[in-house]
Protein backbone atom coordinates (compact mmCIF):
# COMPACT_ATOMS: atom_id res chain seq x y z
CA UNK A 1 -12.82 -1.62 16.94
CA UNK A 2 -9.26 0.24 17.28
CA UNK A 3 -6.97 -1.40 15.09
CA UNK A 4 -3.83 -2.26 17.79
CA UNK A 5 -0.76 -0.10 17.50
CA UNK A 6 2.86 -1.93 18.03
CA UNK A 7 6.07 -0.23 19.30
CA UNK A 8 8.55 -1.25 17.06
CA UNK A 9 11.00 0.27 19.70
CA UNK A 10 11.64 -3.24 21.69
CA UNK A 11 12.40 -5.21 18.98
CA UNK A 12 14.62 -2.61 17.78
CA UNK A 13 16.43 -2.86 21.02
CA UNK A 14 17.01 -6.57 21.07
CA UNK A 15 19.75 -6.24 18.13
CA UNK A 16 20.58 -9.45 16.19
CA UNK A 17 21.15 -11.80 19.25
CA UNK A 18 18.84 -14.56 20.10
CA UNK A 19 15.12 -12.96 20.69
CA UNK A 20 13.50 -13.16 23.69
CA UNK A 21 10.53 -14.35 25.19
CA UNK A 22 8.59 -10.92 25.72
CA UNK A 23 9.37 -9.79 22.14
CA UNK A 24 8.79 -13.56 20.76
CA UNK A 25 5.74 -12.92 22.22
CA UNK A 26 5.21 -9.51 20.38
CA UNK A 27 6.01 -11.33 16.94
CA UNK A 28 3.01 -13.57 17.72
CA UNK A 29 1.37 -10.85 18.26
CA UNK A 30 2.04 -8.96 14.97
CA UNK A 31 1.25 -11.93 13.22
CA UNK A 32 -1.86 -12.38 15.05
CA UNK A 33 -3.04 -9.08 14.49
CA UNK A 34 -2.10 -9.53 10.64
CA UNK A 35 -3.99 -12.76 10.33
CA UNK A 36 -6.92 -11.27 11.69
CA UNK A 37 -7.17 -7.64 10.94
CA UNK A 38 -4.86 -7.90 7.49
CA UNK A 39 -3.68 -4.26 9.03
CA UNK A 40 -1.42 -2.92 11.47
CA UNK A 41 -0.24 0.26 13.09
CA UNK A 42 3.14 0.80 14.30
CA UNK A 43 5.05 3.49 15.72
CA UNK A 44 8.73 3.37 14.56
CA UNK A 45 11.40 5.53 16.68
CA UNK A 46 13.08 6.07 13.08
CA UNK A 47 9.90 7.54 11.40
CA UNK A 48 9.00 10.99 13.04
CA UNK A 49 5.90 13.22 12.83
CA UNK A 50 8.20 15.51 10.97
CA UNK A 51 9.35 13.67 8.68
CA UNK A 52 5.85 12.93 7.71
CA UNK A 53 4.86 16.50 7.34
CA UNK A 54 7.72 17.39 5.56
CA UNK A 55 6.73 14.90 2.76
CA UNK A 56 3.15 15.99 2.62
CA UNK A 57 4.14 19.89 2.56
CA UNK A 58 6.49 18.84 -0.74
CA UNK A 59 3.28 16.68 -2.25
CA UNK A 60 0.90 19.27 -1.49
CA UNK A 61 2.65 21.43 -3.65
CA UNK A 62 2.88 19.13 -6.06
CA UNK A 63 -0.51 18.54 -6.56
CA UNK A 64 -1.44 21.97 -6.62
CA UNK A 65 0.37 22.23 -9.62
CA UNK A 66 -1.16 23.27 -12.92
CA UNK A 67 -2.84 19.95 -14.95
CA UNK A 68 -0.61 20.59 -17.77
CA UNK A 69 2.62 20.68 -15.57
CA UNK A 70 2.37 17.39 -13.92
CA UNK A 71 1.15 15.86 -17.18
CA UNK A 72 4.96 15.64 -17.85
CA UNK A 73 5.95 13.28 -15.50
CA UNK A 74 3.10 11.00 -16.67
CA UNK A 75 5.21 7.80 -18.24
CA UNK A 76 1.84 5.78 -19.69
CA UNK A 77 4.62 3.62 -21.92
CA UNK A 78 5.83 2.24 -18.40
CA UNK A 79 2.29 1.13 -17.44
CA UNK A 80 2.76 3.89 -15.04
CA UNK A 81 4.50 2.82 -12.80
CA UNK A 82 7.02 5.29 -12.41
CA UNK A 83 6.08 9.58 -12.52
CA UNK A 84 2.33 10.95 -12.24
CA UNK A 85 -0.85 8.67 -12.79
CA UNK A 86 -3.99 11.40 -13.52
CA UNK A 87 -6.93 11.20 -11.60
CA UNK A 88 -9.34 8.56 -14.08
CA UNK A 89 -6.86 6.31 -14.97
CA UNK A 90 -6.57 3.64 -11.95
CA UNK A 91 -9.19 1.85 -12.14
CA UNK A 92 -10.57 0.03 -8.83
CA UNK A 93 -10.98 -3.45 -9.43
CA UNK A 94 -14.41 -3.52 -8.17
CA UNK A 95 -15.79 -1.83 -11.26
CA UNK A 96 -14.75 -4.24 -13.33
CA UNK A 97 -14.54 -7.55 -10.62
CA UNK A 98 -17.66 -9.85 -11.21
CA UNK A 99 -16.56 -11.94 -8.64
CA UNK A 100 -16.26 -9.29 -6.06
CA UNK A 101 -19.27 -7.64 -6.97
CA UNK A 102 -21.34 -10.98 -6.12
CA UNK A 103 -19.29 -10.52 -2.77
CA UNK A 104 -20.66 -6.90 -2.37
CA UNK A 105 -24.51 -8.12 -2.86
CA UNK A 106 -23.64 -10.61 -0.29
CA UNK A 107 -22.61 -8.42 2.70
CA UNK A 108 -24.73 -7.04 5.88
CA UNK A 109 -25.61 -3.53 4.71
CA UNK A 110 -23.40 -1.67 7.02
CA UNK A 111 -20.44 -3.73 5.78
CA UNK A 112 -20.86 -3.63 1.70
CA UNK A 113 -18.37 -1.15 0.35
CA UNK A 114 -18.94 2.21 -1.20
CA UNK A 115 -19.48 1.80 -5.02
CA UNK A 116 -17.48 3.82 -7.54
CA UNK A 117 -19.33 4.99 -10.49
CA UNK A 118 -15.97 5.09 -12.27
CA UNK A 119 -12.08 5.65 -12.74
CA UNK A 120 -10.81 6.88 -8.88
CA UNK A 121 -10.66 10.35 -9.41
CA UNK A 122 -7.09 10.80 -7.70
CA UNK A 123 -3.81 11.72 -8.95
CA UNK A 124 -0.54 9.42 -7.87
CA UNK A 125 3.34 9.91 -8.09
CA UNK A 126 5.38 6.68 -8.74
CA UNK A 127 8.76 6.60 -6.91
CA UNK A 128 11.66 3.84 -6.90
CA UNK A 129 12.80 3.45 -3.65
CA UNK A 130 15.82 1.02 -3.27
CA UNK A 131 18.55 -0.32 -5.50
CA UNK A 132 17.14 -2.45 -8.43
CA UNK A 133 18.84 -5.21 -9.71
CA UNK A 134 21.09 -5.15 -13.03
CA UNK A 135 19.71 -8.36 -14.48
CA UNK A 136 16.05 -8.81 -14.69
CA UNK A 137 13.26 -10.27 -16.93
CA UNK A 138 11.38 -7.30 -15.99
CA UNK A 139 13.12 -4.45 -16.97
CA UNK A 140 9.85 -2.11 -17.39
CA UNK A 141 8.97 -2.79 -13.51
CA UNK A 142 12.17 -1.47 -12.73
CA UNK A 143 12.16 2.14 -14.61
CA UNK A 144 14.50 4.86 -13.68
CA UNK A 145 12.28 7.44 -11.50
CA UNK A 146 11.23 10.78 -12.91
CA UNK A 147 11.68 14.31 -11.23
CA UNK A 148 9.53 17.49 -11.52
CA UNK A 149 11.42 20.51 -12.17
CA UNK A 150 11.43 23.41 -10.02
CA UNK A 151 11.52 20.45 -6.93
CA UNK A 152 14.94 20.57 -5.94
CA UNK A 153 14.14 18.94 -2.32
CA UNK A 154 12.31 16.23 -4.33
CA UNK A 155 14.98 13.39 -4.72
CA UNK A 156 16.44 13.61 -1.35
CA UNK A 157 12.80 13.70 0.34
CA UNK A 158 11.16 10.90 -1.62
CA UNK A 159 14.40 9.20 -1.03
CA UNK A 160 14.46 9.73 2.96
CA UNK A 161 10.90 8.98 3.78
CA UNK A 162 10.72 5.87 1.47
CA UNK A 163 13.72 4.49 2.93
CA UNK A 164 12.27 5.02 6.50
CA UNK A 165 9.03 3.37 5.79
CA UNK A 166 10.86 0.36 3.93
CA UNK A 167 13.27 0.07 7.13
CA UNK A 168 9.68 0.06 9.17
CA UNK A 169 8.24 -2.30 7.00
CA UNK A 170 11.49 -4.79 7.18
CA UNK A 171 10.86 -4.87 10.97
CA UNK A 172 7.39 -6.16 10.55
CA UNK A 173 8.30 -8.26 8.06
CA UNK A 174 10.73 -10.06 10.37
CA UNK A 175 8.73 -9.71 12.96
CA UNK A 176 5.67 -11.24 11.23
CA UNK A 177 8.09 -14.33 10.16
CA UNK A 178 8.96 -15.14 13.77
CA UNK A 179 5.47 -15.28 14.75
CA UNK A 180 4.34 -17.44 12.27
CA UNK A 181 6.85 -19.71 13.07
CA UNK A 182 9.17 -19.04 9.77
CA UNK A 183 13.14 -18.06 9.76
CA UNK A 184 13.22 -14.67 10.20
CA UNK A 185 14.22 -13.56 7.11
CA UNK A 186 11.58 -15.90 5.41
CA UNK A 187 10.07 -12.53 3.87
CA UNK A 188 12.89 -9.81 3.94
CA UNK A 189 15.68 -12.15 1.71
CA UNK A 190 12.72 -11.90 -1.07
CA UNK A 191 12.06 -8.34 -0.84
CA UNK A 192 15.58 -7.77 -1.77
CA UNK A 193 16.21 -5.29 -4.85
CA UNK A 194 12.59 -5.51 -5.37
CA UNK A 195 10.74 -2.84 -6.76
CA UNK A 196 9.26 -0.79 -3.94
CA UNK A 197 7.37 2.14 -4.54
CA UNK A 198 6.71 5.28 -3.47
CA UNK A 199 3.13 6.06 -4.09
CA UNK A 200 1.38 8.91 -2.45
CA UNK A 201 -2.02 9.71 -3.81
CA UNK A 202 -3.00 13.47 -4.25
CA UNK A 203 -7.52 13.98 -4.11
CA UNK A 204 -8.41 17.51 -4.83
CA UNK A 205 -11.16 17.96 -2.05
CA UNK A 206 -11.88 21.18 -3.71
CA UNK A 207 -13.61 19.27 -6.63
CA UNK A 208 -14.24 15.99 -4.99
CA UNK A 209 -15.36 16.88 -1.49
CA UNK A 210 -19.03 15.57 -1.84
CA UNK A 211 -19.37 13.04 1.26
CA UNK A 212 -19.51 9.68 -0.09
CA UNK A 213 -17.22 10.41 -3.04
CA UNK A 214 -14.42 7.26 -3.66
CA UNK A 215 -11.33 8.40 -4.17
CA UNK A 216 -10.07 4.38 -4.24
CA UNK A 217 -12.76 1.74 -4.68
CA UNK A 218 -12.83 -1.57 -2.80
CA UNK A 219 -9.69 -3.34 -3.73
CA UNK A 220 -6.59 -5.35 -2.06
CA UNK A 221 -3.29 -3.85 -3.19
CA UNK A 222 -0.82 -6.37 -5.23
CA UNK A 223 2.16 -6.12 -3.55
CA UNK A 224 3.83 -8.07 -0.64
CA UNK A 225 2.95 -5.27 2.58
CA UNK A 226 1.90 -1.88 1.88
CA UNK A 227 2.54 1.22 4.49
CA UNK A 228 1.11 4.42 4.86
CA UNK A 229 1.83 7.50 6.85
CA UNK A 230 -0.99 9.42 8.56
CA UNK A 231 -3.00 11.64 6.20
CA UNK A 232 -4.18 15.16 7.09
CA UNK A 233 -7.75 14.01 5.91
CA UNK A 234 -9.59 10.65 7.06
CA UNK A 235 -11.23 8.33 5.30
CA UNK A 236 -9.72 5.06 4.72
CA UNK A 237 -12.09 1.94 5.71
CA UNK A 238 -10.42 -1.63 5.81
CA UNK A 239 -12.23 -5.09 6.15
CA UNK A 240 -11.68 -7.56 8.67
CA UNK A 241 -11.26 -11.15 8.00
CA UNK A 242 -14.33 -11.37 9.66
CA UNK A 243 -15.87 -9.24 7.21
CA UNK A 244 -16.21 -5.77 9.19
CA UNK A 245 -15.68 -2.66 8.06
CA UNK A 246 -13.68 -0.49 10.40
CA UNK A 247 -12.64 3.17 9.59
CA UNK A 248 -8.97 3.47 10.60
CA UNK A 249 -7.80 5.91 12.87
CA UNK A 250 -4.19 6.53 12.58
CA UNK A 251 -2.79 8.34 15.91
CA UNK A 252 -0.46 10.72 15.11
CA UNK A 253 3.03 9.62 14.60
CA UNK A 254 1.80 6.39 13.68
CA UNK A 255 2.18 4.15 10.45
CA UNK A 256 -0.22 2.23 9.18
CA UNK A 257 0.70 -1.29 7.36
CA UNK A 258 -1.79 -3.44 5.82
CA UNK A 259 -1.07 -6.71 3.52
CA UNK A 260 -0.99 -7.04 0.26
CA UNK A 261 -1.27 -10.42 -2.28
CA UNK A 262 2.01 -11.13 -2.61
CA UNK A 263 2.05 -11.17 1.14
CA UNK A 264 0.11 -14.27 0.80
CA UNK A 265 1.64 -14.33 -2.68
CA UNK A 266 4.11 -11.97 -2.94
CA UNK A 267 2.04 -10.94 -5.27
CA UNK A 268 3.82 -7.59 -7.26
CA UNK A 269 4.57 -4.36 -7.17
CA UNK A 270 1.18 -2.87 -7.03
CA UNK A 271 1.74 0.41 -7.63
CA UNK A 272 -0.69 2.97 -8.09
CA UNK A 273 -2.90 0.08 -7.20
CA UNK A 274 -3.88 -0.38 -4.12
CA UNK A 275 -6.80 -1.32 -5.19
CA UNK A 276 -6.59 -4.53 -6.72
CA UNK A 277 -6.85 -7.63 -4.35
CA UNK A 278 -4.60 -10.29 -3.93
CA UNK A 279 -1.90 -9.99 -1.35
CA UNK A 280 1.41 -11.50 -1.44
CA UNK A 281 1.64 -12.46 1.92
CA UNK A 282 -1.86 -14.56 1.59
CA UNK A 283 0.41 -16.37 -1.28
CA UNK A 284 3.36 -16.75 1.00
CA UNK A 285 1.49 -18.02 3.86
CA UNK A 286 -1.05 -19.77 1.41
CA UNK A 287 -3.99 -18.10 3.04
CA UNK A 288 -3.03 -18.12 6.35
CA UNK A 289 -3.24 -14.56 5.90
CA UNK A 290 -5.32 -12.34 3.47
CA UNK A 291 -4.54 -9.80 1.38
CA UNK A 292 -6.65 -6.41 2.88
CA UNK A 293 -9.24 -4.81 1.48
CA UNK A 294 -9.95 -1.30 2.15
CA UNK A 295 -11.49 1.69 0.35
CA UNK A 296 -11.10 5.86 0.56
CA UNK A 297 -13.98 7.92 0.97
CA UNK A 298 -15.08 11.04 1.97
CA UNK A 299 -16.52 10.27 5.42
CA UNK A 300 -18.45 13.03 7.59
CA UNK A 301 -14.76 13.17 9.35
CA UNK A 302 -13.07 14.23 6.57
CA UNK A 303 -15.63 17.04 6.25
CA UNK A 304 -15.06 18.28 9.14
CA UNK A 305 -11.26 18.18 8.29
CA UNK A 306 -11.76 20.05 5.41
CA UNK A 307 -13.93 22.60 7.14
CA UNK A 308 -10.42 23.12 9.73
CA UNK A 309 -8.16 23.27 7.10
CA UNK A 310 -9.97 26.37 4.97
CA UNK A 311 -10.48 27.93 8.49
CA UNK A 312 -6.98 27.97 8.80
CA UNK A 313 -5.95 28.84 5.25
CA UNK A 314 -4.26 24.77 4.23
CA UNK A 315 -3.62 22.72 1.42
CA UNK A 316 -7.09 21.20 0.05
CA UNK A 317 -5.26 18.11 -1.29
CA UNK A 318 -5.53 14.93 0.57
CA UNK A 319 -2.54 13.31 0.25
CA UNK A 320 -1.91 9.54 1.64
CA UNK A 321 2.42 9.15 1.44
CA UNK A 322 1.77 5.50 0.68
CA UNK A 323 4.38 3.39 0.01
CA UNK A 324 4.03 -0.24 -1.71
CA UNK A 325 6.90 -2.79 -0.43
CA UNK A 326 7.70 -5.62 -3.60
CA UNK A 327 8.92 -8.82 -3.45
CA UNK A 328 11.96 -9.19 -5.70
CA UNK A 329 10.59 -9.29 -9.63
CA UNK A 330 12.27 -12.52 -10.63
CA UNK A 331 11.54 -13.95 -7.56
CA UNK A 332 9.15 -16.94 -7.13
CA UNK A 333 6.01 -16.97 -5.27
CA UNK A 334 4.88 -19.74 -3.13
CA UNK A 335 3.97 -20.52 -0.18
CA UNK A 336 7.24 -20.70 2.81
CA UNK A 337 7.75 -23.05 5.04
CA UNK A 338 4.75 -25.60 6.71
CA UNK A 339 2.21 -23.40 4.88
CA UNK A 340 3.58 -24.92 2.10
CA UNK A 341 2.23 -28.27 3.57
CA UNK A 342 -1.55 -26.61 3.70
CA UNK A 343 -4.31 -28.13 1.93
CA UNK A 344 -5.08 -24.68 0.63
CA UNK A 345 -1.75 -24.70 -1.00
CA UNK A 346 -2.76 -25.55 -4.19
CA UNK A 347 -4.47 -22.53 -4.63
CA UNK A 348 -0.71 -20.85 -4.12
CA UNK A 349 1.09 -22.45 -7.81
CA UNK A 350 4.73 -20.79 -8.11
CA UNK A 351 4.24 -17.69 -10.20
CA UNK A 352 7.65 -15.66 -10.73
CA UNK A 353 6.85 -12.06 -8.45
CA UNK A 354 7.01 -10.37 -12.21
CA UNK A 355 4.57 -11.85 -13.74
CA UNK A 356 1.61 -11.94 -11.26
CA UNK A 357 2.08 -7.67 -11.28
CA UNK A 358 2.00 -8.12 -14.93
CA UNK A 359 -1.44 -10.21 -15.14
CA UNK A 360 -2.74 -8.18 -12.44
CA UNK A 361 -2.18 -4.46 -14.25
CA UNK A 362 -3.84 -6.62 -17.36
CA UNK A 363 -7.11 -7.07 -15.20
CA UNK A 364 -7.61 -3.95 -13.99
CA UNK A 365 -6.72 -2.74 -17.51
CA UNK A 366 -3.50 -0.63 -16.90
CA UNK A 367 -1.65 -2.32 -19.54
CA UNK A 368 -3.72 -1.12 -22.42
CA UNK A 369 -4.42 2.30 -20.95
CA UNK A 370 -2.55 4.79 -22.77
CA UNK A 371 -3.38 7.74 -20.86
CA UNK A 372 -6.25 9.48 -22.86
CA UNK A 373 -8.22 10.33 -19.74
């Protein structure tokens, strides 16, 4: 199955005047495609192919980067959630997920998930993007950002391409709200000052190349809608809400957006995370839709990948320029709207946006890690 790609471009178009039938009918469709698939890809006039490379030329470099240089951006004090998390510190859920693990045992064969045999051995970069609010209960969640030295195109390129993706992901997000029959800033007014982050992922396919290696385990990521530009190497398999696991193919100058808990929840600002499991908009909508579960691998596609890239003399780091949008920290949770009159509401309490990131970092034991691997 080809996950459906949406032009952004129409509803664009329409302005802030009363919407239409034909893109009323696209916002049902986004929603549709959300409640069913928990992923989306969209191409966004304001989001080129260059600006994509341009980002992943910068993180390339990055990575490539002695150990002991990125090291000091690594900020383990601020639960890492802003600077450089080392490969062996996130830990997928799965690992440690009794619960999911019964799920796992429980799937056809050709649907179970890969199974890590430890920490994901990928390195991530933590960027703000987005004013943060001067008042807050939640002051570590809202760190100033850190910048490598010897970068001087950093700030103004993490800036650029995580503002674009946000303004991409605000789209949807109205969109999504029309077609499930919500105002349609239901979703945006929360988002507001909250703590979105830049998080691209750097896997050294050098040392971790082996087909079948997991870069990031089974896991749903903890904030509200996550959205990722296309990667130079494949390998990124989502479930459907049917249960079927689809390896996403992300045409170039796509983006790829896939919910998150706090979508049903709002759930937090999973950063390095994506690989936790509840979604915020499963909370919002009170199950209506689920948070997405996905993996990375090394697939026999992103062999071949990596075969064309040494051919022609490229970067051996796989980076994803993910990018994790938050509900507002001291915002409340709950489900909007009629979902709040579903009999699966219950499930949904009010949880203040802050504190569900903080009890989900506890379970997948970011809190406590201080960095020693």
């Amino acid at each position: 199955m080809e996950v459906p790609v949406i032009d952004l471009a129409a509803y664009l178009s329409a302005g802030e005047g009363e919407v239409g039938s034909e893109v009323s009918e696209l916002c049902r469709e986004v929603s549709g495609i959300l409640r069913e698939t928990g992923a989306l890809l969209v191409k966004d006039p304001r989001c080129t192919v260059e600006d994509n490379d341009r980002f992943l030329d910068m993180m390339e470099k990055y990575f490539e980067s002695p150990f002991h240089f990125k090291r000091l951006q690594e900020r383990p004090n601020l639960h890492y959630q802003v600077g450089v998390t080392p490969e062996g510190v996130e830990i997928p859920r799965s690992l440690v997920d009794e619960e999911m693990q019964e799920k796992f045992r429980a799937m056809p064969k050709e649907s179970q998930p890969s199974i890590p045999i430890g920490p994901d051995p990928k390195w991530r970069y933590m960027w703000r993007v987005g004013p943060r609010p001067s008042n807050t209960r939640f002051q570590e969640l809202n760190s100033e950002p850190v910048i490598p030295d010897g970068f001087p195109e950093w700030k103004e390129t993490m800036d650029s391409w995580g503002h674009k993706m946000i303004s991409a992901i605000e789209v949807v997000a109205e969109m999504a709200a029309i077609g499930f029959g919500l105002p349609k800033d239901a979703f945006t007014s929360l988002m507001k000052q909250g703590p979105h982050l830049l998080a691209p992922t750097g896997c050294d396919l050098r040392r971790y190349g082996k087909e079948g290696t997991v870069f990031a385990g089974y896991h749903y990521d903890l904030n509200f809608l996550t959205i990722h530009g296309r990667s130079r190497f494949p390998g990124l398999n989502i479930w459907l809400r049917n249960g079927k696991k689809v390896e996403v193919k992300v045409p170039v100058g796509c983006l790829l957006i896939q919910t998150g808990k706090q979508a049903s929840w709002e759930l937090f600002l999973v950063q390095f995370l994506a690989d936790s499991g509840f979604c915020l908009i499963e909370w919002l909508t009170a199950g209506d839709c689920l948070a997405g579960m996905h993996e990375v691998i090394v697939t026999s596609r992103t062999i071949d990948a990596i075969k064309q890239a040494s051919e022609h003399n490229r970067s051996l780091w796989r980076v994803s320029s993910t990018l994790f949008a938050h509900i507002a920290s001291d915002a409340v949770l709950k489900p909007l709207g009629h979902f709040a009159e579903s009999p699966l509401s219950r499930k949904y309490p009010p949880i203040c946006a802050g504190e569900f990131v903080e009890q989900e970092l506890a379970v997948i034991n970011l809190k406590g890690n201080k960095g020693e691997s």
